[in-house]
N, C-alpha and C. Protein backbone atom coordinates (compact mmCIF):
# COMPACT_ATOMS: atom_id res chain seq x y z
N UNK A 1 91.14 90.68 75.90
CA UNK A 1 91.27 90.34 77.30
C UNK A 1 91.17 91.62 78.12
N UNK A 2 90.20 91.85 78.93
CA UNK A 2 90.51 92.92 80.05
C UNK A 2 91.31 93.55 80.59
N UNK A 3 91.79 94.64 80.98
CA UNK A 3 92.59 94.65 81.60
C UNK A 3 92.11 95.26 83.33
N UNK A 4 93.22 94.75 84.41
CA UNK A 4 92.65 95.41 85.67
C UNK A 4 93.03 97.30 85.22
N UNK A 5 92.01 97.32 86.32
CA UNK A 5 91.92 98.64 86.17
C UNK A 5 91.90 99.37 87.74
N UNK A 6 93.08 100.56 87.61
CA UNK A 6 92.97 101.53 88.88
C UNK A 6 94.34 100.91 89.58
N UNK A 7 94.01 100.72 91.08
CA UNK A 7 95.02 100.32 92.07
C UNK A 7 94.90 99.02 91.95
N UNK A 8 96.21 97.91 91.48
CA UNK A 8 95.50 96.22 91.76
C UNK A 8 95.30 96.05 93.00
N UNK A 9 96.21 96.94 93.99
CA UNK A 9 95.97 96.53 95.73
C UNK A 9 94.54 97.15 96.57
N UNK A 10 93.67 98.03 95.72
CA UNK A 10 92.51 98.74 96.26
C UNK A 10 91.30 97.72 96.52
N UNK A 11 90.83 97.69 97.86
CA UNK A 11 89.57 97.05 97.72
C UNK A 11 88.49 97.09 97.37
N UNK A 12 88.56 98.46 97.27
CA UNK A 12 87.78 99.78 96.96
C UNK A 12 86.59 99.42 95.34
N UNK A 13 88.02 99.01 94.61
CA UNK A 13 87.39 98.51 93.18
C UNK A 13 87.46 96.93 93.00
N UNK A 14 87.41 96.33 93.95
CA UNK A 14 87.69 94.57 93.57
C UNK A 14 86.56 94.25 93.29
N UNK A 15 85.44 94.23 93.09
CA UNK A 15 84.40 93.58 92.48
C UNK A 15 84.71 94.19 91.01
N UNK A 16 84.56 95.59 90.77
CA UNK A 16 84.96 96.46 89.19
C UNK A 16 85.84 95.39 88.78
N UNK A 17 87.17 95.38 89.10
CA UNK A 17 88.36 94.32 88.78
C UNK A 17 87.91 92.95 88.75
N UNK A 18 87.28 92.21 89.27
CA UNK A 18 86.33 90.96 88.87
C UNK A 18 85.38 90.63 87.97
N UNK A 19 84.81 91.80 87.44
CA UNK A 19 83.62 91.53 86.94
C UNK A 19 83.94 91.09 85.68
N UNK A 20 84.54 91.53 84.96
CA UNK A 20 85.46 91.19 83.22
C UNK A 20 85.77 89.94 83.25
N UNK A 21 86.19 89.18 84.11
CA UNK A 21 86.75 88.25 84.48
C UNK A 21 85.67 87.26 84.43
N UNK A 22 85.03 87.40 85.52
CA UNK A 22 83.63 86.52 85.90
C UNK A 22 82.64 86.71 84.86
N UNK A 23 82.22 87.58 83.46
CA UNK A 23 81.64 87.73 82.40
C UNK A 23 82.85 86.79 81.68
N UNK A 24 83.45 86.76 81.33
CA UNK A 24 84.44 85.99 80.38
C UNK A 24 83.82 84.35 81.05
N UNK A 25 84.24 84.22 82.31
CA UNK A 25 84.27 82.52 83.02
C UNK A 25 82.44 82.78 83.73
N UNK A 26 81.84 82.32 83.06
CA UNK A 26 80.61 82.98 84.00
C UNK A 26 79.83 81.72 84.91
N UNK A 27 81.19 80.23 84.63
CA UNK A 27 80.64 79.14 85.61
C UNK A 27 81.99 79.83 86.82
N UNK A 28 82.84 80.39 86.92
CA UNK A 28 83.85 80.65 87.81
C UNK A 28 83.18 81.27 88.66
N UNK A 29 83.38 80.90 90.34
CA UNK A 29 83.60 82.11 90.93
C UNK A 29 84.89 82.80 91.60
N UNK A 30 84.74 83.48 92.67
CA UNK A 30 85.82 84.11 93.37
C UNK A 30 85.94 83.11 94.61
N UNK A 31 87.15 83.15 94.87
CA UNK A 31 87.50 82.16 95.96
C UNK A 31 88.56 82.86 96.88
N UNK A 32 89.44 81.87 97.86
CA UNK A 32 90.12 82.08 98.31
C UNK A 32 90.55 83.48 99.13
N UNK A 33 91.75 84.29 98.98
CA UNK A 33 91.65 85.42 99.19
C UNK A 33 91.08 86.62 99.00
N UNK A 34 90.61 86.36 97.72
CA UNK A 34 89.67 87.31 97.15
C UNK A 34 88.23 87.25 97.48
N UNK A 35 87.86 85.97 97.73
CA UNK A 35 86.50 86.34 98.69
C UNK A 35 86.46 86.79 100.38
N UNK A 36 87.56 86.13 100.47
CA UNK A 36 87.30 86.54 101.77
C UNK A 36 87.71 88.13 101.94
N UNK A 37 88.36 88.69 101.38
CA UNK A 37 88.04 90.36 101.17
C UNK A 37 86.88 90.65 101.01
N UNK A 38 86.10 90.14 99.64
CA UNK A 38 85.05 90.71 99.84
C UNK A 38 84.06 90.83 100.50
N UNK A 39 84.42 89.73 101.68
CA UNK A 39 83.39 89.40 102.13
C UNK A 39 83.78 89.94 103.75
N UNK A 40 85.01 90.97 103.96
CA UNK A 40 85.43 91.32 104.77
C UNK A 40 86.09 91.10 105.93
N UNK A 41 86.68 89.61 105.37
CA UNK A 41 87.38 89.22 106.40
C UNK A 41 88.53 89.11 107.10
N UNK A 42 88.71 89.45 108.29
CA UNK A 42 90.32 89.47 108.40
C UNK A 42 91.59 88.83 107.86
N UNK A 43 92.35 89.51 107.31
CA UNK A 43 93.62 88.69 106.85
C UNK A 43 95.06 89.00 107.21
N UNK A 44 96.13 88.16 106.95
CA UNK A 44 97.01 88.31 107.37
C UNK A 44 97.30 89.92 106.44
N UNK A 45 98.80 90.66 106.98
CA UNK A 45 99.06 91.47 106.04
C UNK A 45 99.51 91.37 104.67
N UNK A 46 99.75 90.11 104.67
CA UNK A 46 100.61 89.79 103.22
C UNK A 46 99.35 89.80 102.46
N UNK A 47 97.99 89.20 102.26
CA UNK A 47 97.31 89.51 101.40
C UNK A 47 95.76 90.62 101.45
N UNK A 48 96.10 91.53 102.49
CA UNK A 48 95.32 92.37 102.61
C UNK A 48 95.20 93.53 101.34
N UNK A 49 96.08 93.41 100.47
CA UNK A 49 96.15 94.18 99.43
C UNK A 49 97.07 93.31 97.93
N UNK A 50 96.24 91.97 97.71
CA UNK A 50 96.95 91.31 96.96
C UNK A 50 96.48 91.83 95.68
N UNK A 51 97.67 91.71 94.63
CA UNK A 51 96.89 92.15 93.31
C UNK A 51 96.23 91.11 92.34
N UNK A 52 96.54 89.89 92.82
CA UNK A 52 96.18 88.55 91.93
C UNK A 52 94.54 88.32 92.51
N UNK A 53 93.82 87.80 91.89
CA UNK A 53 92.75 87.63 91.84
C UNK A 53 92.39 85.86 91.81
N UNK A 54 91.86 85.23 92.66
CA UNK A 54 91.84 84.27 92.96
C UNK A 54 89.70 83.46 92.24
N UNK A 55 90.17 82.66 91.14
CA UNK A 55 88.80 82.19 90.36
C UNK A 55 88.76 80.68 90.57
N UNK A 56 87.63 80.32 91.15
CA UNK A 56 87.75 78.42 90.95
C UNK A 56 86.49 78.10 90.14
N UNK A 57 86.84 76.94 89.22
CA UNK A 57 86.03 76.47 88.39
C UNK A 57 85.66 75.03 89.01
N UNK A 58 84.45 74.14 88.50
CA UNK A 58 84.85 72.83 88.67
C UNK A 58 85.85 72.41 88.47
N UNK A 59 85.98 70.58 89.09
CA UNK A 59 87.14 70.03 88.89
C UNK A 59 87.49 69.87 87.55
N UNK A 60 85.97 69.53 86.65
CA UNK A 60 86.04 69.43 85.23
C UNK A 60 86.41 69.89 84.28
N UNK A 61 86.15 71.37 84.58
CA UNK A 61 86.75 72.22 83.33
C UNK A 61 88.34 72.68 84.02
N UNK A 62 88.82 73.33 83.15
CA UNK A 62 89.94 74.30 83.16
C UNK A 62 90.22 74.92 84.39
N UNK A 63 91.19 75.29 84.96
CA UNK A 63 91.24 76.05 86.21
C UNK A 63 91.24 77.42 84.67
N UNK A 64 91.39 78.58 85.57
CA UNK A 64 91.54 80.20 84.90
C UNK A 64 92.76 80.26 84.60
N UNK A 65 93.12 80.43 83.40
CA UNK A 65 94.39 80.76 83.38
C UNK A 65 94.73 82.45 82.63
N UNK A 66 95.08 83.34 83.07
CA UNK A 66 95.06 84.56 82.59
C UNK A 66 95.92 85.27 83.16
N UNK A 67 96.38 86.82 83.24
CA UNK A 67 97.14 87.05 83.99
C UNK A 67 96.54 87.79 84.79
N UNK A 68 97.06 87.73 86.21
CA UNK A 68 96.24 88.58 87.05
C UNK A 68 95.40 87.54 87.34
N UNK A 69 95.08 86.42 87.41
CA UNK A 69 94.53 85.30 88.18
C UNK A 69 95.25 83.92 88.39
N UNK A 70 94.74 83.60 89.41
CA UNK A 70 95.36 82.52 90.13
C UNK A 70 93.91 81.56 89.91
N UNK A 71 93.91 80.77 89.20
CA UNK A 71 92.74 79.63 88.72
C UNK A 71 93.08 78.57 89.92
N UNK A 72 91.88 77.59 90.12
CA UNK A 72 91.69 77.18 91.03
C UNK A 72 90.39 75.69 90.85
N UNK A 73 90.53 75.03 91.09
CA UNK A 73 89.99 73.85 90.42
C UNK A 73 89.16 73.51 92.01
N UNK A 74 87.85 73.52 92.37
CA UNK A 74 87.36 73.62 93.54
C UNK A 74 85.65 72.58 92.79
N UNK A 75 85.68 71.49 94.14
CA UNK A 75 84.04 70.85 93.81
C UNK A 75 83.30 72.29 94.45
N UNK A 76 82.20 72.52 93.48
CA UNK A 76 81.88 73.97 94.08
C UNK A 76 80.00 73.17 94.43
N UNK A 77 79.61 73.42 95.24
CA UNK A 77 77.97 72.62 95.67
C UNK A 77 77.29 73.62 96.65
């Protein structure tokens, strides 16, 4: 299993910190808080530097379960 690597709160490396993840689940993507970082969007302060990592799968399979992610069961289209 991967481990994160560096600062978990850096944005700096959040794709690096995803990528292990998203090679392991490679129907998952990034969701929730974690995209919208990457994708630069304003957030409250509480998760402007979250260390959990947010993955949604179909409804079908498995949400992510690992540590350091928050799985997420999303119709993705």
């Amino acid at each position: 299993m991967p481990r994160l690597s560096g600062n978990a709160g850096d944005d700096g490396d959040l794709t690096a910190r995803a990528r292990p993840y998203l090679e392991l689940l490679p129907d998952a993507v990034l969701s929730h808080t974690t995209a919208a970082r990457l994708h630069g969007m304003p957030l409250p302060a509480l998760y402007r530097h979250e260390s959990v990592l947010h993955l949604a799968r179909e409804p079908a399979k498995p949400a992510a379960r690992r540590r350091h992610i928050r799985g997420h069961r999303l119709a993705l289209r």
